[in-house]
Protein backbone atom coordinates (compact mmCIF):
# COMPACT_ATOMS: atom_id res chain seq x y z
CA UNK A 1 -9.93 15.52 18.74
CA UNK A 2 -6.57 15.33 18.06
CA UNK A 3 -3.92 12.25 18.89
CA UNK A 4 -0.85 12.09 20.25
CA UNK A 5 2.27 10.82 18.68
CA UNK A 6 3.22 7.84 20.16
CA UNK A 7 2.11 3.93 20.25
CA UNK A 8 3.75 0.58 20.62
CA UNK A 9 7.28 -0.97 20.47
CA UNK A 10 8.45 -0.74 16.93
CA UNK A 11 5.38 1.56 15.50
CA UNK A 12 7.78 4.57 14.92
CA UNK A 13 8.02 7.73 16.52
CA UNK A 14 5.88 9.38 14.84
CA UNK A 15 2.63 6.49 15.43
CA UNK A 16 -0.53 8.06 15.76
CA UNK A 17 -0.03 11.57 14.00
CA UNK A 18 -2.37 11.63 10.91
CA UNK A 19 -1.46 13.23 7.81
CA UNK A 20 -3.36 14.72 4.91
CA UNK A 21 -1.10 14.66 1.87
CA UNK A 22 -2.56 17.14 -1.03
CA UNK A 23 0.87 17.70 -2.46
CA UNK A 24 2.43 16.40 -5.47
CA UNK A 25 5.59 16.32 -8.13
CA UNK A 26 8.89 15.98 -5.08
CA UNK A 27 9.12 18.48 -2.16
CA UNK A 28 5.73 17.90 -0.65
CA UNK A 29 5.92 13.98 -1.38
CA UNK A 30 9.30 13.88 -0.23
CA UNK A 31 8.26 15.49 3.40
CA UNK A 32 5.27 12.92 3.78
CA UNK A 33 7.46 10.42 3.08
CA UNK A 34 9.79 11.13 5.94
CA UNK A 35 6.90 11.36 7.95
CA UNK A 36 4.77 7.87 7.04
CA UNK A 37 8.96 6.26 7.23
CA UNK A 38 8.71 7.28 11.15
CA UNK A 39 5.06 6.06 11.45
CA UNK A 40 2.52 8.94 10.76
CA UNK A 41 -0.70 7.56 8.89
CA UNK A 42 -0.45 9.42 5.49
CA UNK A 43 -3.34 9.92 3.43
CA UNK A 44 -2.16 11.03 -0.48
CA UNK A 45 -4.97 12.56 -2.07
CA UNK A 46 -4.32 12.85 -5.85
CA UNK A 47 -6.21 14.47 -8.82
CA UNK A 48 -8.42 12.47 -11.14
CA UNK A 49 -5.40 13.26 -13.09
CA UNK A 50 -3.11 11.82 -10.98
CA UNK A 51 0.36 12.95 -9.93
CA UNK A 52 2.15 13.90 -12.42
CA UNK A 53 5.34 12.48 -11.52
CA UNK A 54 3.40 8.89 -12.08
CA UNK A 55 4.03 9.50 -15.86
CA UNK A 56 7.73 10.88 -15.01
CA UNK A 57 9.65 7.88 -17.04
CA UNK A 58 11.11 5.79 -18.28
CA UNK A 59 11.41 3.70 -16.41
CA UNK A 60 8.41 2.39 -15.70
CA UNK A 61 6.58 -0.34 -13.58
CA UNK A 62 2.86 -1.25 -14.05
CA UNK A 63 2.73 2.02 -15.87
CA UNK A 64 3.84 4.30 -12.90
CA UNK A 65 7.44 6.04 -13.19
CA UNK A 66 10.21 5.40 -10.76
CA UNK A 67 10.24 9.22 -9.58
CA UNK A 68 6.78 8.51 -8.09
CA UNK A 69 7.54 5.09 -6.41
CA UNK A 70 11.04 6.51 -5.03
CA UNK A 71 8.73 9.02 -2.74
CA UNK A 72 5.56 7.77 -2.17
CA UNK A 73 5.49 4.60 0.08
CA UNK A 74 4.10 4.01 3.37
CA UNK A 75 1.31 6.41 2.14
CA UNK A 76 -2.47 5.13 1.47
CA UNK A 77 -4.10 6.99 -1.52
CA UNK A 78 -7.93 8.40 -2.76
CA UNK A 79 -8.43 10.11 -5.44
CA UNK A 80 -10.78 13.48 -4.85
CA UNK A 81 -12.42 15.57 -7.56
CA UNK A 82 -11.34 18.92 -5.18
CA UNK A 83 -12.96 21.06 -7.93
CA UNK A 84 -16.03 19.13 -6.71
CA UNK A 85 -18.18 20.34 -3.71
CA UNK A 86 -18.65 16.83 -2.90
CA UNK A 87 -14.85 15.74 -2.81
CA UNK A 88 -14.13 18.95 -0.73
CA UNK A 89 -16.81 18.03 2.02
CA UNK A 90 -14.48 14.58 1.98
CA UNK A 91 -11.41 16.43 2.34
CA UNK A 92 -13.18 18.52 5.53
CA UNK A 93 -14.07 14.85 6.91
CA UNK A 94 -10.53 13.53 6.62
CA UNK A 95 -9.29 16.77 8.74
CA UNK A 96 -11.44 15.85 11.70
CA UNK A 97 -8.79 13.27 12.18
CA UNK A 98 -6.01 14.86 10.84
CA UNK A 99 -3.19 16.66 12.63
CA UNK A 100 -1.39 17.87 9.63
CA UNK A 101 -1.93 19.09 6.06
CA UNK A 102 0.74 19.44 3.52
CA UNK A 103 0.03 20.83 -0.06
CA UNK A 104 2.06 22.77 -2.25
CA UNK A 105 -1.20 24.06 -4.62
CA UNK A 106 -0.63 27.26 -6.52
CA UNK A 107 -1.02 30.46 -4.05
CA UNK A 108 -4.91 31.03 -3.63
CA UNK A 109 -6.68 27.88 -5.09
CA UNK A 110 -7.40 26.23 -1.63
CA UNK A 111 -8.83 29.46 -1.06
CA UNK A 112 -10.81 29.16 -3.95
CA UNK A 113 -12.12 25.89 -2.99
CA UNK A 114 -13.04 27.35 0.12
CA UNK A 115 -10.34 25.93 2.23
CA UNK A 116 -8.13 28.61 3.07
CA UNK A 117 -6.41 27.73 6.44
CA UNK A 118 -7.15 31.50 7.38
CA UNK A 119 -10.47 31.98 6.58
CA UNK A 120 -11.48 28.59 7.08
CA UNK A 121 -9.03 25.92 8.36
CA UNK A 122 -7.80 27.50 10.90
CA UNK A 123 -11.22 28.30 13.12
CA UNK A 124 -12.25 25.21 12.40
CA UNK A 125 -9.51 22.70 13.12
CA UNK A 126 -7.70 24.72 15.88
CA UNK A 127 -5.10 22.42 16.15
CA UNK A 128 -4.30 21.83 12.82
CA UNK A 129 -0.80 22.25 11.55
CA UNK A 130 -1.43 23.23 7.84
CA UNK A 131 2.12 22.97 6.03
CA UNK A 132 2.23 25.10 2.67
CA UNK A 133 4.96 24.65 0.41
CA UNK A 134 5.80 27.08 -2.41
CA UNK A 135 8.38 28.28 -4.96
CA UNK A 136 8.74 31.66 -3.83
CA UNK A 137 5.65 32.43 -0.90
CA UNK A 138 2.28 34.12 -1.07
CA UNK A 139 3.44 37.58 -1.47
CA UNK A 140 6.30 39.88 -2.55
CA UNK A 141 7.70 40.85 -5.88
CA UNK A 142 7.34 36.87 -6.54
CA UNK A 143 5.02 35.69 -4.57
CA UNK A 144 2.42 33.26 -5.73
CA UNK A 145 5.17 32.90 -9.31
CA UNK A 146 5.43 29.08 -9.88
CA UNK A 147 8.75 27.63 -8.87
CA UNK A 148 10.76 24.50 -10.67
CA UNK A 149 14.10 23.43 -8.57
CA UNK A 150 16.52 23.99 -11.53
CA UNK A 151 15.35 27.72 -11.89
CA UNK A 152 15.56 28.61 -8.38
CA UNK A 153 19.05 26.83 -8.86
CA UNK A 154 19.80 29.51 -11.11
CA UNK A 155 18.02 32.71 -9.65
CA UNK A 156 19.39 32.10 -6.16
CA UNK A 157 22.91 31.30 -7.22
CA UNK A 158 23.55 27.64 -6.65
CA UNK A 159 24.04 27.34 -10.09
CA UNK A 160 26.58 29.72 -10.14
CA UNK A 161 28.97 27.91 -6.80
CA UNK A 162 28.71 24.93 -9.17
CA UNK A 163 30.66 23.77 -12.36
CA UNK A 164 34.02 24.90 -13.51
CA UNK A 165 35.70 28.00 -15.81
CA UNK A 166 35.63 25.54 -18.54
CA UNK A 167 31.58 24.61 -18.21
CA UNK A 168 30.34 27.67 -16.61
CA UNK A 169 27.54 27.72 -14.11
CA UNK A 170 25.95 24.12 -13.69
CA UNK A 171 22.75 22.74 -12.35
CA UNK A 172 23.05 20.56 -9.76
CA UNK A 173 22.61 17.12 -10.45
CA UNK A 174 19.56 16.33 -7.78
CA UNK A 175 16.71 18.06 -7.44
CA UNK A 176 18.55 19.90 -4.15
CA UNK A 177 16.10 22.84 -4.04
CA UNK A 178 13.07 20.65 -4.06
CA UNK A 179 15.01 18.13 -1.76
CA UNK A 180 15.81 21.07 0.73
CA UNK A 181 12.55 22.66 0.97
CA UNK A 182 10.74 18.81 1.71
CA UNK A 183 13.26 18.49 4.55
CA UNK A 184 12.50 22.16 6.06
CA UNK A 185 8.98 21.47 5.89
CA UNK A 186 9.51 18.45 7.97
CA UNK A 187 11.79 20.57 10.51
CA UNK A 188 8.54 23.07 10.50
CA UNK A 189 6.14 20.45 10.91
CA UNK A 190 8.06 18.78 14.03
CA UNK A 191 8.66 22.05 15.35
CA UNK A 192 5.06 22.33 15.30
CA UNK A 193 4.41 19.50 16.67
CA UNK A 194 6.56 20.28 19.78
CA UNK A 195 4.76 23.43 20.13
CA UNK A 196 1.37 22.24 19.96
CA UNK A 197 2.19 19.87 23.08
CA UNK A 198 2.18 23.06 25.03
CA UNK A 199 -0.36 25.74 23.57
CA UNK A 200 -2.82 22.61 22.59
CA UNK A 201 -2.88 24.53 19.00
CA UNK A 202 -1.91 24.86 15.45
CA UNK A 203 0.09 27.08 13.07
CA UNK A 204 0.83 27.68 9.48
CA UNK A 205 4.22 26.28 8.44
CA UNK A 206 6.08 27.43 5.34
CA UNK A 207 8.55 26.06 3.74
CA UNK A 208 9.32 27.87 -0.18
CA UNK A 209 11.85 26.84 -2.89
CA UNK A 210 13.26 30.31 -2.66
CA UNK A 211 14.05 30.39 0.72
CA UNK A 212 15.50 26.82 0.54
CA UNK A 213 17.98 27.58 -1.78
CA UNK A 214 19.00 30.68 -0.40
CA UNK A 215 19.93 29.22 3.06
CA UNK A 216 21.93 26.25 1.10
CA UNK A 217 24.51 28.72 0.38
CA UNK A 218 27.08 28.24 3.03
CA UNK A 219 30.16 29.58 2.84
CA UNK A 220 29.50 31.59 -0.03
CA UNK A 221 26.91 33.40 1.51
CA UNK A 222 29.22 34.44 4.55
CA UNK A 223 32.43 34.66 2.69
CA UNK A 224 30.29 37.55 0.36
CA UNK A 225 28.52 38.79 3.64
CA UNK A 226 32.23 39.28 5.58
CA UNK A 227 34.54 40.75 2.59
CA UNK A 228 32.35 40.98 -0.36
CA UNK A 229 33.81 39.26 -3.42
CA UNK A 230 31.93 36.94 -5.38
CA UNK A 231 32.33 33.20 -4.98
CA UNK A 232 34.32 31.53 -8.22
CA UNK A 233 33.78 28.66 -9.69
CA UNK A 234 36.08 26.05 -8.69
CA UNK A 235 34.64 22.37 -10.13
CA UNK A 236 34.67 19.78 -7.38
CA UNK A 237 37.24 22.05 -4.83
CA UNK A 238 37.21 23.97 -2.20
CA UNK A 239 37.09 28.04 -1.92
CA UNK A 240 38.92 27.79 1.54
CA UNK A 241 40.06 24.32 2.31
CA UNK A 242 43.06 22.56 0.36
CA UNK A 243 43.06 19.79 -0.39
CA UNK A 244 40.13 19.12 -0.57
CA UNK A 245 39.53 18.21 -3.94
CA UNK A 246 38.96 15.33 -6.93
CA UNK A 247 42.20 13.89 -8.47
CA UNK A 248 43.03 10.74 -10.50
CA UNK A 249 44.85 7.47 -9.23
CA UNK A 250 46.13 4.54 -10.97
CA UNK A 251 44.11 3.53 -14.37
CA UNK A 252 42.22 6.78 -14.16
CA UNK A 253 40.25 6.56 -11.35
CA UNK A 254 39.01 9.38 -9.62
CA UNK A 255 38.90 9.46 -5.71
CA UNK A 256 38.24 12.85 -3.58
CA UNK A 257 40.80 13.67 -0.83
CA UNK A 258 38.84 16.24 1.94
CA UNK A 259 41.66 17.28 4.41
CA UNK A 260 40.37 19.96 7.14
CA UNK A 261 43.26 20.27 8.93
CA UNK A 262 47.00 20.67 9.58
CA UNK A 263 47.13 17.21 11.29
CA UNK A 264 45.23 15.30 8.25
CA UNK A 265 47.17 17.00 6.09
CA UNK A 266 50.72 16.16 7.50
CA UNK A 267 49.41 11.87 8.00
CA UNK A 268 48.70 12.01 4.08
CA UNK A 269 51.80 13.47 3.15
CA UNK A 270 53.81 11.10 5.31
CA UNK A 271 51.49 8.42 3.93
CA UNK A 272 52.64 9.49 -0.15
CA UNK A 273 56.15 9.45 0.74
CA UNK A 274 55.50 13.45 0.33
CA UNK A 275 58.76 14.09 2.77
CA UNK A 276 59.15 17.93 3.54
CA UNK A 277 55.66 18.84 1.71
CA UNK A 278 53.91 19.57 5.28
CA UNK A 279 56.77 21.44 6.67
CA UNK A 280 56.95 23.51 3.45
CA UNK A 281 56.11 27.66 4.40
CA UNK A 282 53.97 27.46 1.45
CA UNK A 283 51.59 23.87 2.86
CA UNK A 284 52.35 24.20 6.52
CA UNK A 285 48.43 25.48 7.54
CA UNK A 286 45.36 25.28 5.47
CA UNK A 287 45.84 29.37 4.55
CA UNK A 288 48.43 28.65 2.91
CA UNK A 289 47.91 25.35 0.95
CA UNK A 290 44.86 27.43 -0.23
CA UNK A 291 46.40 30.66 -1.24
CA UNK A 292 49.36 28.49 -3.38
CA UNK A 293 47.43 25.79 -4.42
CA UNK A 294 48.62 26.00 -7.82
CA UNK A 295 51.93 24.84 -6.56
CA UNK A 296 51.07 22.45 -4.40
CA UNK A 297 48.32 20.47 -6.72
CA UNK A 298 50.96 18.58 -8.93
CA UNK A 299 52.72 17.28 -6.37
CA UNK A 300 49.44 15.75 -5.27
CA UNK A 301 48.37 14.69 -8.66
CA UNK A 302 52.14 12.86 -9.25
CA UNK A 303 51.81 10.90 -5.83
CA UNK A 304 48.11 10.12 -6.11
CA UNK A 305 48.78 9.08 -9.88
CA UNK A 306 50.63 6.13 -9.07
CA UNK A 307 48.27 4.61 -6.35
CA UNK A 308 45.39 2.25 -6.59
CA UNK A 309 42.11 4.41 -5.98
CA UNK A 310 40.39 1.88 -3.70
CA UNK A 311 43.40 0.37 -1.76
CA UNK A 312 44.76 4.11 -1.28
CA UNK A 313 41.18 5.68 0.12
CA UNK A 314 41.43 2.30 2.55
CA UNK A 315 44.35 3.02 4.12
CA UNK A 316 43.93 7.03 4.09
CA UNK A 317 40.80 6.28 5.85
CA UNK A 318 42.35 4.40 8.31
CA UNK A 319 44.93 6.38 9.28
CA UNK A 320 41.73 8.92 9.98
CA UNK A 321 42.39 10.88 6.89
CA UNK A 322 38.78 11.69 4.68
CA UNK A 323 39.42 10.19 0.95
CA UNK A 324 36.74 8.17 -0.87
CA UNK A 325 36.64 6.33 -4.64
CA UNK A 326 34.26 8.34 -6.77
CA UNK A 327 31.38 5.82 -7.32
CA UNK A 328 28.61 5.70 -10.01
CA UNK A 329 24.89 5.19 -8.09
CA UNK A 330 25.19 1.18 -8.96
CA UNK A 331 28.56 1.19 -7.29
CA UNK A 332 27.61 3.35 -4.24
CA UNK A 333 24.13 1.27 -3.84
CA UNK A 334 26.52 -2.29 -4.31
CA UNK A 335 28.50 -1.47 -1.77
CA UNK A 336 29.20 -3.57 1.29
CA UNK A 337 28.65 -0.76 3.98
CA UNK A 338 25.27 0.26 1.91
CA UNK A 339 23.87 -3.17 2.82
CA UNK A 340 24.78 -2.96 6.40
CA UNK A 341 23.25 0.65 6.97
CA UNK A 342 20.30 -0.95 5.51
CA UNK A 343 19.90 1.93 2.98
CA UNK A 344 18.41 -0.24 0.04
CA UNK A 345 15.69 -2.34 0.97
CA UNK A 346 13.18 -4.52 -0.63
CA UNK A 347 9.36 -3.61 -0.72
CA UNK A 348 7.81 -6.39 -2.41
CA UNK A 349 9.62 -8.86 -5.17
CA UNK A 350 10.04 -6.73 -7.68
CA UNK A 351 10.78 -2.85 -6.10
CA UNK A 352 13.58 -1.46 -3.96
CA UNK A 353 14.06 1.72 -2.44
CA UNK A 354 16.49 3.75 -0.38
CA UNK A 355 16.10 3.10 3.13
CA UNK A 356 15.61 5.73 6.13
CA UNK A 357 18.77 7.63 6.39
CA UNK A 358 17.41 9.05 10.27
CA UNK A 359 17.85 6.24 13.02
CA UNK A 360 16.15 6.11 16.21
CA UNK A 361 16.97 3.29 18.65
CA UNK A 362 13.79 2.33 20.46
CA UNK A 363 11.48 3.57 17.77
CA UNK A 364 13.14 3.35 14.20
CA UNK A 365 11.65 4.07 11.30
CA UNK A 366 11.04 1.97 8.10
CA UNK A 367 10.23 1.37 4.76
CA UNK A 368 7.50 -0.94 4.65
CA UNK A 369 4.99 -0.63 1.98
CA UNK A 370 5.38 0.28 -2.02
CA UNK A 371 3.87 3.09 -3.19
CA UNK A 372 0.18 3.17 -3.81
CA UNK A 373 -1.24 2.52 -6.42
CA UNK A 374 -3.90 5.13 -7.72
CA UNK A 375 -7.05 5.24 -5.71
CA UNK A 376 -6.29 2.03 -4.42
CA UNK A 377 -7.47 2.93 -0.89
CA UNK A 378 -10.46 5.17 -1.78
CA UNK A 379 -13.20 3.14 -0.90
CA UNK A 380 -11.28 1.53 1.95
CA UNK A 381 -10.21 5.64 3.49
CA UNK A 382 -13.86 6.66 2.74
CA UNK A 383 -15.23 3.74 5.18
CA UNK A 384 -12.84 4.65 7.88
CA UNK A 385 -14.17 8.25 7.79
CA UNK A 386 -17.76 6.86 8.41
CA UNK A 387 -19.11 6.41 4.97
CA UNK A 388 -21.67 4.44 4.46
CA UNK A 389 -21.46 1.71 1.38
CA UNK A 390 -24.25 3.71 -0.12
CA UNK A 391 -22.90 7.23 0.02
CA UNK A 392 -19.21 5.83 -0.81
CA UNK A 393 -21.23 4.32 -3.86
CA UNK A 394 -22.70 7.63 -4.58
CA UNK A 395 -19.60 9.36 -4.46
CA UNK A 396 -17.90 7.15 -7.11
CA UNK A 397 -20.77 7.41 -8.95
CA UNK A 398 -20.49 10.95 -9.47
CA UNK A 399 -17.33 11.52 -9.83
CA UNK A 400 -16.50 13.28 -6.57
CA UNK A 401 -14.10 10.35 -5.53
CA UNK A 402 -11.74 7.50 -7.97
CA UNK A 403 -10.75 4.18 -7.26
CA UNK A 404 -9.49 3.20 -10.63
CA UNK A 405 -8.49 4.86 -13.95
């Protein structure tokens, strides 16, 4: 029934694992993504209604937003009616093929459809790996609660690691949470995968916002866990390393100096002309440039001042010492060293993307085809699942199944 991953020269790894994509907005998306990058087949089924992240804008392009396009290529799409009997006999036919489902569906409506993996799913396609993604789980105090990234930012105290005295307790700037929870659903699914090679059978993964941003919460988490006093905010620094920190060069550019060690730390005071600073009692291990910090800070900030940001990262770097310019996204993505990890890549004349940040050497992965647009596959999925024209006709006729708005 099912097949294994594999398939020729330059196919991707994961060539020849089939994927049923019911998920929408970024975490679910986001995993399927990874997945179609590294070869899987992915089949996005959307709502008449579409994803709403297509309507996420601006900007726009042909009338879909760039939050949808930035995680949705490599994927085919058909649009299902699931409140329809009809369009959930389709979805059954796709999973005869399929070795994986992904949806992130509010707790209990693919059991009401009649598709719990349970009940349902799970006698019926042994070997199915059904991957559920949620804000908080199925049960508990908040299970089956809806679950946004920027709340669970707040309720699981990344929010409160991040930001300064001055602004308080900060989102994030990305969607971490959501980013987090589409990668651990990936790590599930693989693990999966590797399993089913040897028991020939299924499982239920979960992945939940909740849990996601928990587990991103290293040190604080074991600082808290060893001596029990509650993280502070501390802007773009360090609780226990020093430096390692933002401060201003020349002209008022900002560049971020990340020393981890005694050694580093001695090469970039020898570098600023910073004679005695390393053999100070007060800087001479990372203890203590982090318990008198306060004192050792403007001697920083008076060397660094009166350096080029660009030409002094260059040589830090060189000398094996971590220091980077603080870049907007258009200066990051301009970048010389961008181009050559091929991390922003063309799909078509008119859209770019970021490319695949995992690299494989005999089978990499790649970015190859924009996202779809909506239903554009429908009839053409249908007919690979053994439609005939007249039932795929019948199906659009009623409703069950959308090729076009």
């Amino acid at each position: 029934m099912k097949t294994k991953a594999g398939g020729e020269p330059g196919a991707g790894a994961l060539a020849g694992l089939n994927v049923v994509d019911l998920s929408r907005v970024l975490a679910g998306p986001l995993c399927t993504q990874i997945l179609s990058d590294h070869g899987a087949e992915v089949i996005k089924v959307e709502p008449p209604a579409g994803d709403e992240t297509r309507t996420w804008g601006p900007p726009f392009s042909q009338g879909t937003g760039a939050y949808f396009v930035g995680i949705n290529r490599n994927k085919r799409d058909i649009v299902l009616d699931l409140t329809r009997p009809e369009a959930r006999d389709v979805l059954l036919r796709l999973l005869e093929d399929a070795d994986v489902l992904v949806e992130n569906f509010k707790t209990g409506t693919m059991e009401r459809w009649g598709l719990g993996y349970e009940d349902v799913l799970k006698e019926k396609f042994p070997q199915l790996i059904y991957a559920r993604i949620s804000g908080f789980g199925d049960d508990g105090p908040l299970g089956g609660m809806p679950g946004y990234d920027a709340v669970l930012q707040a309720m699981c105290g990344v929010m409160s690691v991040n930001g300064d005295p001055a602004t308080g307790a900060t989102r994030m700037g990305i969607s971490i949470v959501d980013i987090t929870a589409g990668l651990n659903a990936v790590i599930g699914i693989m693990l999966a995968v590797a399993e089913r090679n040897r028991s020939s059978l299924g499982q239920r993964v979960e992945s939940t916002l909740y849990d996601s941003a928990l587990s991103l919460l290293h040190p604080h988490a074991a600082n808290w866990f060893m001596d029990g006093r509650e993280p502070q905010l501390v802007g773009s620094g360090h609780l226990t390393i020093f430096p390692y920190d933002k401060f201003t060069a020349a002209g008022g550019k900002d560049i971020f100096v990340g020393i981890g060690n005694d050694r580093q730390f001695r090469k970039f005071c020898d570098h600023l002309g910073l004679d005695g600073v390393a053999d100070d009692d007060r800087f001479r291990t990372n203890g203590d440039r982090t318990v008198n910090r306060d004192k050792l800070r403007p001697l920083l900030e008076q060397a660094i001042g009166a350096r080029q940001a660009d030409e002094l990262c260059d040589e830090l770097l060189a000398l094996g010492v971590p220091a980077g310019p603080v870049r907007s996204v258009p200066e990051a993505f301009s970048h010389a060293h961008t181009d050559h990890r091929n991390m922003r890549v063309r799909l078509g004349p008119d859209e770019q993307s970021t490319g695949v940040p995992v690299k494989l050497s005999r089978t990499p992965g790649a970015a190859k085809t924009p996202a779809p647009a909506w239903g554009q596959d429908s009839r053409a999925i249908l007919g690979d699942a053994g439609y005939s024209e007249d039932e795929i006709a019948r199906l659009l006729a009623d409703g069950a199944v959308s090729e076009s708005r």
